[in-house]
C-alpha atoms as a PDB file:
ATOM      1  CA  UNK A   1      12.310 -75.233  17.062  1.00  0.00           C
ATOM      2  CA  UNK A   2      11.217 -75.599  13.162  1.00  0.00           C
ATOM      3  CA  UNK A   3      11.562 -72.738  11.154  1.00  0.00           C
ATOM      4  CA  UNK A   4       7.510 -73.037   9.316  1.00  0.00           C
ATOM      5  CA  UNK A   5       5.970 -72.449  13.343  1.00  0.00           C
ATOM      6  CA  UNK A   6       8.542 -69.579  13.944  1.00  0.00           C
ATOM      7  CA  UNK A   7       7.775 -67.759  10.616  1.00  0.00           C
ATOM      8  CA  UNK A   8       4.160 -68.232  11.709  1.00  0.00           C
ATOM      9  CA  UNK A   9       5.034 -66.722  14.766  1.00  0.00           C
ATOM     10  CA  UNK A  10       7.146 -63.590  13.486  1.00  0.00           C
ATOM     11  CA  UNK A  11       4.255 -63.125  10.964  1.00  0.00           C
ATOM     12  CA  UNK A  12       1.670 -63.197  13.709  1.00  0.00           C
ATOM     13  CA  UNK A  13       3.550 -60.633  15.829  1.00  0.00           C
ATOM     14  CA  UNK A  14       4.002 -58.701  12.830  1.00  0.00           C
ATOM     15  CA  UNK A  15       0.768 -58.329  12.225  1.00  0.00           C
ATOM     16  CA  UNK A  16      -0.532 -57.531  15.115  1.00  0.00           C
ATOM     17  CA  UNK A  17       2.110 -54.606  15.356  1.00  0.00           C
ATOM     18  CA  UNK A  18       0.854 -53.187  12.263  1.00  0.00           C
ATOM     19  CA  UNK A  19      -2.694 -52.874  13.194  1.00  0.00           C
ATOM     20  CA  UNK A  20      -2.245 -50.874  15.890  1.00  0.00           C
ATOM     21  CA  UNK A  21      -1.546 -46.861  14.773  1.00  0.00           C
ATOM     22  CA  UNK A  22      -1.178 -43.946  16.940  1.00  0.00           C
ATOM     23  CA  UNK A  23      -2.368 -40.765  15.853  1.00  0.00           C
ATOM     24  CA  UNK A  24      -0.490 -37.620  17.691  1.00  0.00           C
ATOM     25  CA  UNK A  25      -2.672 -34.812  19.351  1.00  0.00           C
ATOM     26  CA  UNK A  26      -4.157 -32.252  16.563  1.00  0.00           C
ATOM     27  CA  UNK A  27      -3.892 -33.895  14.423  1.00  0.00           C
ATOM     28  CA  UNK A  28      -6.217 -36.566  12.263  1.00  0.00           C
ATOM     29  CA  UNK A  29      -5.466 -39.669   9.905  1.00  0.00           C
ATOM     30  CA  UNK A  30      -6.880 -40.213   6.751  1.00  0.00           C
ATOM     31  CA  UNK A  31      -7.567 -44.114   5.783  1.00  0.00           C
ATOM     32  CA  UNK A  32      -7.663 -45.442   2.944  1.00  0.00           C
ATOM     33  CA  UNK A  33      -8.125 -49.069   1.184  1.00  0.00           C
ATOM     34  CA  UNK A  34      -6.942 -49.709  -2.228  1.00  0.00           C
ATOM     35  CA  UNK A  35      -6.826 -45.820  -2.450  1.00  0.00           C
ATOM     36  CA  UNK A  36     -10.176 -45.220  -1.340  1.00  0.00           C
ATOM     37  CA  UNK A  37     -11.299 -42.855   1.124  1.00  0.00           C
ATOM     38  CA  UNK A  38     -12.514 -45.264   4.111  1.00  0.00           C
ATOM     39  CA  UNK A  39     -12.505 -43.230   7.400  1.00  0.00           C
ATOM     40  CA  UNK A  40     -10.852 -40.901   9.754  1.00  0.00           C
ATOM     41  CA  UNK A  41      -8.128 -41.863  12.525  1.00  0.00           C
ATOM     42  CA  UNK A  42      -8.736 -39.688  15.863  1.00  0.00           C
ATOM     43  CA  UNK A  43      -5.458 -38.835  18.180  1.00  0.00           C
ATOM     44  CA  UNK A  44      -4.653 -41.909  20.223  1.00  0.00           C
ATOM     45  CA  UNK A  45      -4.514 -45.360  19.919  1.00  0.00           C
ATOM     46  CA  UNK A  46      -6.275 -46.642  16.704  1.00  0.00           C
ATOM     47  CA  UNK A  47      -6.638 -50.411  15.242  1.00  0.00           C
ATOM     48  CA  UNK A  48      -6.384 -50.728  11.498  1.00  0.00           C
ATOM     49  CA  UNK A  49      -6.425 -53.859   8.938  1.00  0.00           C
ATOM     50  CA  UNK A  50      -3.001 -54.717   8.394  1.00  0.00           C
ATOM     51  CA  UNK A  51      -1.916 -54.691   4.781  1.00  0.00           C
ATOM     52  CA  UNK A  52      -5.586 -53.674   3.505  1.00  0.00           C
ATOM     53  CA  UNK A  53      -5.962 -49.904   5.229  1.00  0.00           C
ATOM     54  CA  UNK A  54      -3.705 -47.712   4.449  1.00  0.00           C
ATOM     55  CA  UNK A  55      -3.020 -44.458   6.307  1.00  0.00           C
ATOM     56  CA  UNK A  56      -3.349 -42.082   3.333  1.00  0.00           C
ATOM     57  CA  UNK A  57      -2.013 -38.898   5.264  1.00  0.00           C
ATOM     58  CA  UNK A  58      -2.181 -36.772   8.572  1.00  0.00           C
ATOM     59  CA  UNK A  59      -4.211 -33.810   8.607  1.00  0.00           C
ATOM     60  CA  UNK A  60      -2.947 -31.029  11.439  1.00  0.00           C
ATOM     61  CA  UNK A  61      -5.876 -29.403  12.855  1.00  0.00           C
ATOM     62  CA  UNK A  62      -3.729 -26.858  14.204  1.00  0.00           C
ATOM     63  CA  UNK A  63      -3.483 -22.989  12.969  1.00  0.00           C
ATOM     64  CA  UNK A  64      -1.539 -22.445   9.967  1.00  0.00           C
ATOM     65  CA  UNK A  65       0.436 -19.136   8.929  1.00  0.00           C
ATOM     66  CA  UNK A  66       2.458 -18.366   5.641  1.00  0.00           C
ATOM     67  CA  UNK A  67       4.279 -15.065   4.967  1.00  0.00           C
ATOM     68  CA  UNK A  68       3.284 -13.350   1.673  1.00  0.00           C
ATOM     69  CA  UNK A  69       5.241 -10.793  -0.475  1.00  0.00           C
ATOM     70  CA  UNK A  70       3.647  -9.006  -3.824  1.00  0.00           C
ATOM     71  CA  UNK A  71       3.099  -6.090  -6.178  1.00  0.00           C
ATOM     72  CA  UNK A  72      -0.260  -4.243  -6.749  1.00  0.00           C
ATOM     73  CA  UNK A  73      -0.781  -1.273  -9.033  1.00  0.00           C
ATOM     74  CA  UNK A  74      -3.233   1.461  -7.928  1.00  0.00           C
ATOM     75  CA  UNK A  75      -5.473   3.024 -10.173  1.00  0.00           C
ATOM     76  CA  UNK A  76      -3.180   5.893 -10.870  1.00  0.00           C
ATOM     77  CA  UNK A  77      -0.756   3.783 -11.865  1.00  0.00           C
ATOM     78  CA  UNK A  78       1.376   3.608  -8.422  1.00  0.00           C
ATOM     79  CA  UNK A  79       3.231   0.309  -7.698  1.00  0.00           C
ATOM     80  CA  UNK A  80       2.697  -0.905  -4.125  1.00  0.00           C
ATOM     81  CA  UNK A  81       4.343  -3.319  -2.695  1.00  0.00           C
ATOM     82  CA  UNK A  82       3.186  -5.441   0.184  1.00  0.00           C
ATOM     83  CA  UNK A  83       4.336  -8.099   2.997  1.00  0.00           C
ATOM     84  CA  UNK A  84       1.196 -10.088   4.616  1.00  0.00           C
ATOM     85  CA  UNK A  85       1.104 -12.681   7.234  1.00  0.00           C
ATOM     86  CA  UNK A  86      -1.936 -14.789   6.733  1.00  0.00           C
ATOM     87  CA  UNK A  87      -3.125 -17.487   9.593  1.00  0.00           C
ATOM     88  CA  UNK A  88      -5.433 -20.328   8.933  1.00  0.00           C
ATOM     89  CA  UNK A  89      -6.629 -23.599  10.008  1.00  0.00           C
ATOM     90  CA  UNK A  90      -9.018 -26.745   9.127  1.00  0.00           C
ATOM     91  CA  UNK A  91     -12.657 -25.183   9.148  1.00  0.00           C
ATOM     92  CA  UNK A  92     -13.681 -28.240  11.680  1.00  0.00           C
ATOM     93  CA  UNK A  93     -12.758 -32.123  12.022  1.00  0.00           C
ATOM     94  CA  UNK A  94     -16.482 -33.304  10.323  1.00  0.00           C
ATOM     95  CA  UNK A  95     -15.915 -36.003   7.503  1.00  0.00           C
ATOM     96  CA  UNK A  96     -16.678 -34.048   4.635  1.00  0.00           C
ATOM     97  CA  UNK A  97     -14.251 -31.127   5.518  1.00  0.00           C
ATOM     98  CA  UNK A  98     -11.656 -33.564   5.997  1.00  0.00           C
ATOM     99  CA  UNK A  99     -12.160 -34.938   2.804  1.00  0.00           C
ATOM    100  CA  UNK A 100     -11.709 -31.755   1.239  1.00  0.00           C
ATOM    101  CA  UNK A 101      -8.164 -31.319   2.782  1.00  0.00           C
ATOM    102  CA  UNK A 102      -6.885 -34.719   2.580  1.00  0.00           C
ATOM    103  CA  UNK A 103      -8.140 -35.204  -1.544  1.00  0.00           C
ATOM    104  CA  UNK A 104      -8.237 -31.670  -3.027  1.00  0.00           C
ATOM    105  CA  UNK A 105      -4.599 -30.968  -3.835  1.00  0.00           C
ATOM    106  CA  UNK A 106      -1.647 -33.030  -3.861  1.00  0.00           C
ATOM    107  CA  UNK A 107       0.173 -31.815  -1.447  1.00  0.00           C
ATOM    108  CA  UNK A 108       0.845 -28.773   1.028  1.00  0.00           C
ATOM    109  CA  UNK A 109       3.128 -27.000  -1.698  1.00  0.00           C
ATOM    110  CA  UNK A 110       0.278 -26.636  -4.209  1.00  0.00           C
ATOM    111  CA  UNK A 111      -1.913 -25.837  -1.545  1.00  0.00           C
ATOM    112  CA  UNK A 112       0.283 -22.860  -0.563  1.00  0.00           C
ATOM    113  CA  UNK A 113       0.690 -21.682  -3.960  1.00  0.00           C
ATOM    114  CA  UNK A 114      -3.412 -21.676  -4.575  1.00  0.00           C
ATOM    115  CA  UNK A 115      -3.706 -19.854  -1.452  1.00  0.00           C
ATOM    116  CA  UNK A 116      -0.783 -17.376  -1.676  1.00  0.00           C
ATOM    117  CA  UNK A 117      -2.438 -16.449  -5.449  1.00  0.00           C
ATOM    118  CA  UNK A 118      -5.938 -16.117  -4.213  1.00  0.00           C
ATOM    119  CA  UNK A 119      -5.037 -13.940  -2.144  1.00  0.00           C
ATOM    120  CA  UNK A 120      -2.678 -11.737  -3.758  1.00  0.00           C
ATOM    121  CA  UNK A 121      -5.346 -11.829  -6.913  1.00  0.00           C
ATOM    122  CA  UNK A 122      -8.429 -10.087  -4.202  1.00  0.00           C
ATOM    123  CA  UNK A 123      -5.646  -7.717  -2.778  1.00  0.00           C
ATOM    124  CA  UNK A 124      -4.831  -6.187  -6.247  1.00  0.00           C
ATOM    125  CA  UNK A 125      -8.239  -6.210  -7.721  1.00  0.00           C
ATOM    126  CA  UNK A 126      -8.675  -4.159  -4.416  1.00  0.00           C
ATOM    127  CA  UNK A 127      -6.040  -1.773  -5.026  1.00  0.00           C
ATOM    128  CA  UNK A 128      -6.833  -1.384  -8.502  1.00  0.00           C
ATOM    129  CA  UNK A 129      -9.918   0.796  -7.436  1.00  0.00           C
ATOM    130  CA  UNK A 130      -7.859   3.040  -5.317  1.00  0.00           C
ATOM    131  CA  UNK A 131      -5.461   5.807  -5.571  1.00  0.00           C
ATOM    132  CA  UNK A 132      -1.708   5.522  -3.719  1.00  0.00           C
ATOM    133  CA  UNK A 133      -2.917   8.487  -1.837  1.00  0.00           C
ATOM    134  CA  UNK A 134      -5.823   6.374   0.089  1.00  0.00           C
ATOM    135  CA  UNK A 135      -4.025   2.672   0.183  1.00  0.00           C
ATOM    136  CA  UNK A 136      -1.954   3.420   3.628  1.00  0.00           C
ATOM    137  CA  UNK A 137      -5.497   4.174   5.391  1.00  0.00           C
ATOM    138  CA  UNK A 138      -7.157   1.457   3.607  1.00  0.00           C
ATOM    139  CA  UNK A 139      -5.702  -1.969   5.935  1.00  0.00           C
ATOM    140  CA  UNK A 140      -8.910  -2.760   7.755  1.00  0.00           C
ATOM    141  CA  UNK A 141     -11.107  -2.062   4.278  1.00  0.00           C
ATOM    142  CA  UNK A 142      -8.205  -4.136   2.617  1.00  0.00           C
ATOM    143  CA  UNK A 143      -8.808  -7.309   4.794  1.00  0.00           C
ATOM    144  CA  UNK A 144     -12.613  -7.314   4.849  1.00  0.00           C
ATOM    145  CA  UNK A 145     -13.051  -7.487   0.998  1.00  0.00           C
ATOM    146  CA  UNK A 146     -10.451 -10.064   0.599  1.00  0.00           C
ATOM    147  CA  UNK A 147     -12.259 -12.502   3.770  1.00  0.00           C
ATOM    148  CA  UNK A 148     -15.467 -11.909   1.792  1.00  0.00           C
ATOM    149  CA  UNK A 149     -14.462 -12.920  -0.911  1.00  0.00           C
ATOM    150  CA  UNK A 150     -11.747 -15.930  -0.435  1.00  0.00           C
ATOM    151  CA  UNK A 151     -14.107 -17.479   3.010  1.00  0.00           C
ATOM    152  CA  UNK A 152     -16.561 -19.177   0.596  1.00  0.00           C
ATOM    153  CA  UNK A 153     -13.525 -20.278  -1.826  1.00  0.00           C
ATOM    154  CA  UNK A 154     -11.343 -21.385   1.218  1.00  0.00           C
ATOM    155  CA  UNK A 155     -14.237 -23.898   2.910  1.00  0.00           C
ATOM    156  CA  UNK A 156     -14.217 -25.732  -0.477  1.00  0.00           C
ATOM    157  CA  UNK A 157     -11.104 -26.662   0.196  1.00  0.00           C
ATOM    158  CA  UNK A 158     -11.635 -27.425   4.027  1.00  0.00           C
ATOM    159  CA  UNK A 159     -10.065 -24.340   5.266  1.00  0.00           C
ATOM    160  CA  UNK A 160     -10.852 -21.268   7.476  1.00  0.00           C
ATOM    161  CA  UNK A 161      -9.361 -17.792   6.989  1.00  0.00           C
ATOM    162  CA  UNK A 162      -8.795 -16.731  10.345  1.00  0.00           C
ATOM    163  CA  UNK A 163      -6.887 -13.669  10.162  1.00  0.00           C
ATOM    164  CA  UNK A 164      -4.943 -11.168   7.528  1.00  0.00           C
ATOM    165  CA  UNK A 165      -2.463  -8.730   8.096  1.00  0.00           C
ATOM    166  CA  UNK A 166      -0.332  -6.469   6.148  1.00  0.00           C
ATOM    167  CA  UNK A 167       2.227  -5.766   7.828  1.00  0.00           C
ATOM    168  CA  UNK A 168       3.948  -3.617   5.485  1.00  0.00           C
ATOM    169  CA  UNK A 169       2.992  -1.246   2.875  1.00  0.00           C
ATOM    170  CA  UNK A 170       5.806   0.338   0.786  1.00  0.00           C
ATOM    171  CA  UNK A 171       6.028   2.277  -2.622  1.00  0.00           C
ATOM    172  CA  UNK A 172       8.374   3.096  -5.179  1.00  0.00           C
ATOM    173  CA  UNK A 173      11.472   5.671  -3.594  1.00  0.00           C
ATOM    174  CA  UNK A 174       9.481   8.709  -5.885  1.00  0.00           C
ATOM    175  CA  UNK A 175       6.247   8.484  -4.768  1.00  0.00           C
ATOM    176  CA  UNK A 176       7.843   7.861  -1.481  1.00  0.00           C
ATOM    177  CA  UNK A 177       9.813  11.373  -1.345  1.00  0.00           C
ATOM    178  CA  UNK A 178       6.670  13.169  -3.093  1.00  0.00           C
ATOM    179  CA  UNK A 179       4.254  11.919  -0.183  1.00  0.00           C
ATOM    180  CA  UNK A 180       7.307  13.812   2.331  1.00  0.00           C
ATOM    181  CA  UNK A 181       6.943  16.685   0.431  1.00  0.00           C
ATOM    182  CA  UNK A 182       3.740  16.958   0.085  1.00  0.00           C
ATOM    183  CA  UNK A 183       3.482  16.216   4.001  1.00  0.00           C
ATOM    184  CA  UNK A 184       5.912  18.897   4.263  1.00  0.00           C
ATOM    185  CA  UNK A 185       4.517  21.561   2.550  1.00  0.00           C
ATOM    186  CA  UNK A 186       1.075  20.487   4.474  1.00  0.00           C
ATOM    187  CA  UNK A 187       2.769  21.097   7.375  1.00  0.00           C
ATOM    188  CA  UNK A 188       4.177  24.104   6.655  1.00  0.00           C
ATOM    189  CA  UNK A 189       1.251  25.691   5.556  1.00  0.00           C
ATOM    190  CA  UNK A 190      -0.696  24.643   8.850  1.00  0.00           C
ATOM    191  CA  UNK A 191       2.058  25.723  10.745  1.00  0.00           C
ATOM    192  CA  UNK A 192       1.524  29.296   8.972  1.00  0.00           C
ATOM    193  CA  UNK A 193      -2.047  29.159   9.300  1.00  0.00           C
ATOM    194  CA  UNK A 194      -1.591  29.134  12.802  1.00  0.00           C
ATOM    195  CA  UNK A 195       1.240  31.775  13.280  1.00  0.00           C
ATOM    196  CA  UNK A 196      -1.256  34.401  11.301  1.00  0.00           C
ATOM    197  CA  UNK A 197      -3.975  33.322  12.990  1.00  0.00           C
ATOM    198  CA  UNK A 198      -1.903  33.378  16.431  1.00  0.00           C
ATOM    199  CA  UNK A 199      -0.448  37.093  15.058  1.00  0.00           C
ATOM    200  CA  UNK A 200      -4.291  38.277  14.153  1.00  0.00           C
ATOM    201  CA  UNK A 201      -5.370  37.545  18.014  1.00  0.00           C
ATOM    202  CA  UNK A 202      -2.201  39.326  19.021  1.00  0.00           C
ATOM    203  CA  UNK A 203      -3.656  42.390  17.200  1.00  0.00           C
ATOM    204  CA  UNK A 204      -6.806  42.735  17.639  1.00  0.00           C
ATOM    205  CA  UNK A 205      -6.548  42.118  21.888  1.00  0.00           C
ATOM    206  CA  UNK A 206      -3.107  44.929  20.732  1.00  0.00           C
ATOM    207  CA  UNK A 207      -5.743  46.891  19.064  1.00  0.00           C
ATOM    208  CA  UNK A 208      -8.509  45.938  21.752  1.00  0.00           C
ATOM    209  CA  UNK A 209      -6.314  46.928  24.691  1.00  0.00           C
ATOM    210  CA  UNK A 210      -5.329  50.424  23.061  1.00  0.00           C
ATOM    211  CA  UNK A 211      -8.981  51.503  22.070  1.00  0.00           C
ATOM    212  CA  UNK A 212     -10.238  50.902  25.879  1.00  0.00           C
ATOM    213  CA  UNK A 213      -6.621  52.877  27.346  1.00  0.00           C
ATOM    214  CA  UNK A 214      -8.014  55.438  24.727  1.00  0.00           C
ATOM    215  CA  UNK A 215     -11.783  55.258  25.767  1.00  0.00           C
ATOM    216  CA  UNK A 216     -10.317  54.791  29.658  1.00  0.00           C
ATOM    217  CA  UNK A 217      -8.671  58.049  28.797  1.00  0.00           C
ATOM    218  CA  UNK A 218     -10.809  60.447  26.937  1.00  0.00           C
ATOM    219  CA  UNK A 219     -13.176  59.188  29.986  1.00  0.00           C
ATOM    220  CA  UNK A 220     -10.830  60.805  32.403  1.00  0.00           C
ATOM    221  CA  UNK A 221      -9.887  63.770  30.531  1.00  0.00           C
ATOM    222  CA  UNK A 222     -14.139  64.696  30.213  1.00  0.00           C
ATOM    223  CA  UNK A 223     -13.817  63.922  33.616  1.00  0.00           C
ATOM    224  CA  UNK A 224     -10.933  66.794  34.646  1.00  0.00           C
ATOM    225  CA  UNK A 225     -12.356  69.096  32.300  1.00  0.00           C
ATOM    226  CA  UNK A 226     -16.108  69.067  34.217  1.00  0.00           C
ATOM    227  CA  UNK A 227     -14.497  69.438  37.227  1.00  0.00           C
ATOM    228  CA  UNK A 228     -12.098  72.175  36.219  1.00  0.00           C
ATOM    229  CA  UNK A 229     -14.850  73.705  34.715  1.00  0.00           C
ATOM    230  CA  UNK A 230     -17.032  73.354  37.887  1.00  0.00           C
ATOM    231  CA  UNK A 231     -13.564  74.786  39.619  1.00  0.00           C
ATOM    232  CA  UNK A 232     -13.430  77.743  37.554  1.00  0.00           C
ATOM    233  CA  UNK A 233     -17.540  78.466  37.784  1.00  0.00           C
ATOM    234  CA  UNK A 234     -16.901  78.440  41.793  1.00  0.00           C
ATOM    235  CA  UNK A 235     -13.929  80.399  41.694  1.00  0.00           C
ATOM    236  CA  UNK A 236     -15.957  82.746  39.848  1.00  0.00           C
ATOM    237  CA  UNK A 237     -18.793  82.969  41.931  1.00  0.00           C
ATOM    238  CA  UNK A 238     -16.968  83.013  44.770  1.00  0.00           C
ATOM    239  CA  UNK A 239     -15.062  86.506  43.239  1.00  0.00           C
ATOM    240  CA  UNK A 240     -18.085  87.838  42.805  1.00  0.00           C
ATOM    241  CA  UNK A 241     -19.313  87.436  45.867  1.00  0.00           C
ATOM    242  CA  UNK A 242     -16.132  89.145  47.480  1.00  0.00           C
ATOM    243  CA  UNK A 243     -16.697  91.868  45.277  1.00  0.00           C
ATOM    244  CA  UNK A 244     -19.843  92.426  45.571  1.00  0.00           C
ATOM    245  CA  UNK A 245     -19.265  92.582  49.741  1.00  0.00           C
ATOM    246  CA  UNK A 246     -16.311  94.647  49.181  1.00  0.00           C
ATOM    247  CA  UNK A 247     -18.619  97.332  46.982  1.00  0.00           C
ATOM    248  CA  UNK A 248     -21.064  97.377  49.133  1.00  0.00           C
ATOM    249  CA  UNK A 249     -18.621  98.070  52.393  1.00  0.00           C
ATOM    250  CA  UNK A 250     -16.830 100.797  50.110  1.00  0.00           C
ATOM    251  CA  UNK A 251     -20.185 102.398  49.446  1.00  0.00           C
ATOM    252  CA  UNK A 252     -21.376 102.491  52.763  1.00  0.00           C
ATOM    253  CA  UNK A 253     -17.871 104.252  53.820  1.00  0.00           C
ATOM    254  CA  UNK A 254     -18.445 106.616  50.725  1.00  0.00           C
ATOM    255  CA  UNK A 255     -15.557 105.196  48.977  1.00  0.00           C
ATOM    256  CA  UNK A 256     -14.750 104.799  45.082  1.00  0.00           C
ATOM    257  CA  UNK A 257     -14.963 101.010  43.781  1.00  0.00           C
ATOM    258  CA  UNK A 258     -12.955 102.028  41.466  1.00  0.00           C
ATOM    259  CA  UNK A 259      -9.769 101.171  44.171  1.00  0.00           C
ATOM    260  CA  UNK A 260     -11.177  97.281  44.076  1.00  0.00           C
ATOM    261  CA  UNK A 261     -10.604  97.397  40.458  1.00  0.00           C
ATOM    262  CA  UNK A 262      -6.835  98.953  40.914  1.00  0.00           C
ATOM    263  CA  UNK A 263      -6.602  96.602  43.640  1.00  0.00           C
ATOM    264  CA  UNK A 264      -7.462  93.362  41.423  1.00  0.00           C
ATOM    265  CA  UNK A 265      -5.280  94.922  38.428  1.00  0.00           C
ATOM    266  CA  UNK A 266      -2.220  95.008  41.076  1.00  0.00           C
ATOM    267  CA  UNK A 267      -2.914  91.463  42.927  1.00  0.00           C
ATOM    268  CA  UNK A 268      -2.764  90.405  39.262  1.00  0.00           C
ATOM    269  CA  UNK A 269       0.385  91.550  38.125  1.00  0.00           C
ATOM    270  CA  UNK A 270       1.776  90.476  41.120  1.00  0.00           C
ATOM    271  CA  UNK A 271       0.848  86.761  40.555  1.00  0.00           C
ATOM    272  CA  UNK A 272       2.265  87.204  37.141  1.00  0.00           C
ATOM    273  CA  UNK A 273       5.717  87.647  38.576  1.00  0.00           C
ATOM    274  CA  UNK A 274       5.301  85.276  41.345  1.00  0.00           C
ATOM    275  CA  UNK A 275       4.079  82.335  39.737  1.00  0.00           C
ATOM    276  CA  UNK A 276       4.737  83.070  36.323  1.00  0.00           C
ATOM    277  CA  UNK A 277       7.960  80.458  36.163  1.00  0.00           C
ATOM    278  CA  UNK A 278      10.445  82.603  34.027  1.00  0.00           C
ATOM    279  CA  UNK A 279       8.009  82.957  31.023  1.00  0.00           C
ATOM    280  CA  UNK A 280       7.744  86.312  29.636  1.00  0.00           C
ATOM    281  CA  UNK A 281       4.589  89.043  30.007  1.00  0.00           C
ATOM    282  CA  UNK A 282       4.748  92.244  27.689  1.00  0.00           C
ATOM    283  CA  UNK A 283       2.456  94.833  29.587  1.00  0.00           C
ATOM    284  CA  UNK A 284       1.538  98.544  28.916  1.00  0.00           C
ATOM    285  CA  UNK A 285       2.866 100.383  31.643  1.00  0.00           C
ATOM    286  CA  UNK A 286       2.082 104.180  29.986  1.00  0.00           C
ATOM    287  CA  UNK A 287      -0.265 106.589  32.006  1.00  0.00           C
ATOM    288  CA  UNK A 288      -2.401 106.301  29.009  1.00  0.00           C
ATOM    289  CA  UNK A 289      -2.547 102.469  28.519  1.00  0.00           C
ATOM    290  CA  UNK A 290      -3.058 102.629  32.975  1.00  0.00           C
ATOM    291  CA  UNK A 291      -5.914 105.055  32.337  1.00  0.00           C
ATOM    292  CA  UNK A 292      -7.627 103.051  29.278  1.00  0.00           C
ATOM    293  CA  UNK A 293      -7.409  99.932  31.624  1.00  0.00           C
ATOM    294  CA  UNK A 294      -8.691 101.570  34.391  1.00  0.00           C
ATOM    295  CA  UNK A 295     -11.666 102.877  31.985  1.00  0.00           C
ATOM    296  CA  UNK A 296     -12.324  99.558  30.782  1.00  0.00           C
ATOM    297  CA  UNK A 297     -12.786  97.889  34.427  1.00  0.00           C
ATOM    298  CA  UNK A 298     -14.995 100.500  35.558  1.00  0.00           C
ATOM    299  CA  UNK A 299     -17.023  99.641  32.530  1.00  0.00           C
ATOM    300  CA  UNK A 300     -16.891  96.065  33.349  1.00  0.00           C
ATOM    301  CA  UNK A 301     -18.108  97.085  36.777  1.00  0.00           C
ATOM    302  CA  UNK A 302     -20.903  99.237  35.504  1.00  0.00           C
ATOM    303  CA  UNK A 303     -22.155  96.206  33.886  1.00  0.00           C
ATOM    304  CA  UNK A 304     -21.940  93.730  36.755  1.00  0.00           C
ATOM    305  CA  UNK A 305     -23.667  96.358  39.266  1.00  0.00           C
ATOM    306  CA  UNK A 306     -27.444  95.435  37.336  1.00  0.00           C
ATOM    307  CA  UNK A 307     -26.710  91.749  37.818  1.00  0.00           C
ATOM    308  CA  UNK A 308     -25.665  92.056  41.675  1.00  0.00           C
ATOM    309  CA  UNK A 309     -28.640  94.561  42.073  1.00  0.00           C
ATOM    310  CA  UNK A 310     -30.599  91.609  40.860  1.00  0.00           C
END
């Protein structure tokens, strides 16, 4: 076979290889010819001018994540130090975006650099503003200012912030150990907050409790008293109504009374010694001291007659 048809040949097949190009799922192909933008390549089988378009680069479509790690200084002049993980993609596969990826930087190193500085740059003009006290409960606020503010920035470049978190949050080993002591002493001073409020309850119900046995008891103590009084006022009345009958029964047998008043005087010192429980009961017991008793019961008897009479 000559060699000119089989170099025809081998150039032929040649060229039709290289104008077919297959572009793998998520992601797109940038063409180019003579270094101009010309179109986009969709996954699949594309055709392409051999020699003249060029396939520039491949554009993933698919999320994106980095890991970040950087120093901010808070407002009170705290160093904080933070580890991020930030996620993002291609804003959408239009032309223009496209474009934006394929053209604006040189490659995906500079693009990570721009994007790891942006970011850190919003995060510590954040934390600038803020005390060290308030950074730890300031994630979500941390995240929304720097979305705001690197979206619009991000979409110039054909990108989409899609997500932002810190997953770590750290400070200097001083201000560390001062936050745990000052957490600490917090604690401590709850904790004692509660144990006088806890003894103050115990108190008062203490207190509470003893002024209602006192009230219960002063209640019940009224109580005896009335009715001993009532006892005694009965007693009473009932010992003058024996008397009285006894009088009267003496008087109609033209007896003395006088010999109820001996009789009571005896009955008494009687119960003396019988009930009296060992105690001791200095008594009188002269004619004279009998005779000026005697006197003063008849007295007592003299006055009682008007009141029975009555």
């Amino acid at each position: 076979m000559p060699v000119v048809p089989l170099i025809l040949i081998s150039i032929a097949l040649l060229t039709l290889f290289l104008s077919f190009v297959t572009v793998p799922q998520g992601n797109i192909a940038v063409v180019t010819v003579f270094g101009k933008y010309r179109r986009m390549m969709h996954p699949g089988l594309n055709f392409k001018i051999p020699f003249i378009e060029v396939i520039f680069k491949r554009i993933s479509i698919q999320n994106r994540s980095i890991e970040l790690e950087f120093q901010a200084i808070t407002i009170d002049q705290a160093n904080v130090y933070f580890k991020a993980m930030l996620l993002y993609s291609v804003v959408n596969t239009s032309e223009e975006s496209i474009k934006n990826v394929a053209f604006k930087f040189i490659d995906d190193r500079n693009l990570m650099q721009a994007l790891g500085r942006t970011i850190e740059g919003c995060i510590r003009g954040f934390v600038a503003t803020k005390k060290q006290s308030e950074v730890l409960s300031l994630r979500k606020e941390i995240v929304a200012d720097v979305k705001d503010q690197i979206d619009q920035t991000l979409e110039t470049w054909g990108y989409h912030l899609l997500d932002l978190q810190l997953n770590d949050i750290t400070f200097d080993e001083t201000i560390i150990k001062s936050m745990a002591q000052v957490v600490a002493s917090s604690n401590l001073k709850a904790a004692a907050e509660n144990e006088g409020q806890a003894l103050l309850i115990t108190k008062t119900k203490a207190a509470e409790a003893e002024g209602n046995a006192i009230k219960i008891a002063a209640e019940a103590e009224r109580l005896a008293a009335q009715l001993r009084g009532q006892g005694v006022a009965l007693f009473r009345e009932e010992v003058a109504k024996g008397m009285s009958q006894a009088a009267k029964e003496m008087q109609q047998a033209k007896l003395d009374t006088s010999v109820i008043l001996f009789s009571m005087w005896t009955e008494a010192i009687k119960n003396f010694a019988e009930y009296g429980k060992g105690n001791v009961i200095f008594l009188d017991g002269s004619s004279e001291a009998m005779q000026r008793t005697m006197q003063e019961m008849m007295a007592m008897n003299k006055l009682m007659d008007p009141i029975q009479g009555g």
